[in-house]
C-alpha atoms as a PDB file:
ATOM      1  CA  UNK A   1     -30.171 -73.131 -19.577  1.00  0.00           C
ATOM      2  CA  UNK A   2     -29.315 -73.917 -23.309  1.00  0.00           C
ATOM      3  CA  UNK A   3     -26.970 -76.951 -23.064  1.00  0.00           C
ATOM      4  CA  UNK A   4     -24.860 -76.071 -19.996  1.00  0.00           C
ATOM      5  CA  UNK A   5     -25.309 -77.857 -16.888  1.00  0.00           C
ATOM      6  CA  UNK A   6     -23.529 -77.310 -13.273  1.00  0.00           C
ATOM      7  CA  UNK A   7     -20.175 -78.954 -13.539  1.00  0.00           C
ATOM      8  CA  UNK A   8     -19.432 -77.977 -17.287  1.00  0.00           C
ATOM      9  CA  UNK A   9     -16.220 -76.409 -18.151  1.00  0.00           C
ATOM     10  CA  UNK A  10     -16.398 -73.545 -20.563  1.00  0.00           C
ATOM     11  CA  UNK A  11     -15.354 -70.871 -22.081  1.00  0.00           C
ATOM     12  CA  UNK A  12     -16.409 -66.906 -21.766  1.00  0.00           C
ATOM     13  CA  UNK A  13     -16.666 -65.090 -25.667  1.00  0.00           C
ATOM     14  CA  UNK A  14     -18.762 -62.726 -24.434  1.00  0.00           C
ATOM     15  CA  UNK A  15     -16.714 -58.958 -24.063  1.00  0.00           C
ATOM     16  CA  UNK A  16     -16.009 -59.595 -20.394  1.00  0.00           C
ATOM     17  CA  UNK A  17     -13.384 -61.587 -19.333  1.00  0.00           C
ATOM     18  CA  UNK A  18     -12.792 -62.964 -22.737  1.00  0.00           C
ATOM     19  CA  UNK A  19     -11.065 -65.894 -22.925  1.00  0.00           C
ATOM     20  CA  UNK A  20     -11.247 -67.359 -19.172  1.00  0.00           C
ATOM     21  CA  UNK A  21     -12.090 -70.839 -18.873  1.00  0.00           C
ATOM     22  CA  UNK A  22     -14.200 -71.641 -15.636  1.00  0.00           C
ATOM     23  CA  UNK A  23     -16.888 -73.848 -13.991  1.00  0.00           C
ATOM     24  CA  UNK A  24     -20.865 -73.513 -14.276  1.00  0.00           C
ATOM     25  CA  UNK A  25     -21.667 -73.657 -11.029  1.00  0.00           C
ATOM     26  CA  UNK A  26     -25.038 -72.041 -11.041  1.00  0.00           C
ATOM     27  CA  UNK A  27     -28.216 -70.617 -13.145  1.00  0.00           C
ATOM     28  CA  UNK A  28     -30.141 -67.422 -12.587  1.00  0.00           C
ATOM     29  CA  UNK A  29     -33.323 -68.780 -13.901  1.00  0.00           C
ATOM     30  CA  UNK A  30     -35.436 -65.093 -13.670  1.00  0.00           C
ATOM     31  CA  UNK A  31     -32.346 -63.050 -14.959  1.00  0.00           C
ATOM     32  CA  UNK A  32     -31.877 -65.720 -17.780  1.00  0.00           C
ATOM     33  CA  UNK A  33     -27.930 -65.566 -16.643  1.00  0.00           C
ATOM     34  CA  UNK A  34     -25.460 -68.781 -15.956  1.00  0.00           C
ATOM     35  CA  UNK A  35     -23.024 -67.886 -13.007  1.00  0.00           C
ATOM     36  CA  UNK A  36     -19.175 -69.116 -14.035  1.00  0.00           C
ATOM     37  CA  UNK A  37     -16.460 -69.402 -11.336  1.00  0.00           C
ATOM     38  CA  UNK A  38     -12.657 -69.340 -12.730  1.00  0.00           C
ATOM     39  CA  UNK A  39     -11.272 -68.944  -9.620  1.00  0.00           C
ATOM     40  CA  UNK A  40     -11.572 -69.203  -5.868  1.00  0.00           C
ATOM     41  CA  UNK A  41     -12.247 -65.387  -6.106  1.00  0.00           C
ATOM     42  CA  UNK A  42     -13.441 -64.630  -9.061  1.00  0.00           C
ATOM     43  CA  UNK A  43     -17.248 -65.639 -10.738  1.00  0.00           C
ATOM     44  CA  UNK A  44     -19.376 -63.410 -12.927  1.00  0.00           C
ATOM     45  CA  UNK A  45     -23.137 -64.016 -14.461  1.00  0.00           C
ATOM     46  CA  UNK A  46     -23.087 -64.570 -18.299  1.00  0.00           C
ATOM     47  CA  UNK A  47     -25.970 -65.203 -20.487  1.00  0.00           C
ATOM     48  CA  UNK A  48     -25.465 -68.692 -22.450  1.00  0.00           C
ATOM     49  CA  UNK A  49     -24.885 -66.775 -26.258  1.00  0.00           C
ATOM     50  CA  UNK A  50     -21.508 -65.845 -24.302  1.00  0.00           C
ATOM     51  CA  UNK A  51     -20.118 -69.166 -23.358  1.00  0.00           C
ATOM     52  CA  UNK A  52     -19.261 -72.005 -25.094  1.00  0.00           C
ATOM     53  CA  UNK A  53     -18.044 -75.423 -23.802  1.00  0.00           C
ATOM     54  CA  UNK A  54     -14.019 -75.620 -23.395  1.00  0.00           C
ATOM     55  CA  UNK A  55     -12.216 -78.676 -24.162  1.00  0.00           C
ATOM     56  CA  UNK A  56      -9.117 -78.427 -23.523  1.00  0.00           C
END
């Protein structure tokens, strides 16, 4: 799903959780959506216009 594969570190720009830096770990092919862990406990679903890839 656009240039993000499972294992990428990025980003979120989108209006939630702006900012955070996490982990693709997961793609929601029929929802069109890329699931992002930044912590143990916390993961949302973000369409790929809201991420972009972190470097450090």
């Amino acid at each position: 799903m656009g240039d993000f594969k499972i294992g990428d570190t990025v980003q979120i720009t989108g209006t939630t959780m702006t900012g955070n830096v996490g982990t693709v770990v997961h793609f929601d092919d029929e929802r069109e959506k890329i699931l992002v862990r930044i912590t143990d406990v916390t993961q949302n679903y973000f369409s790929a216009d809201e991420l972009k890839a972190f470097s450090g």
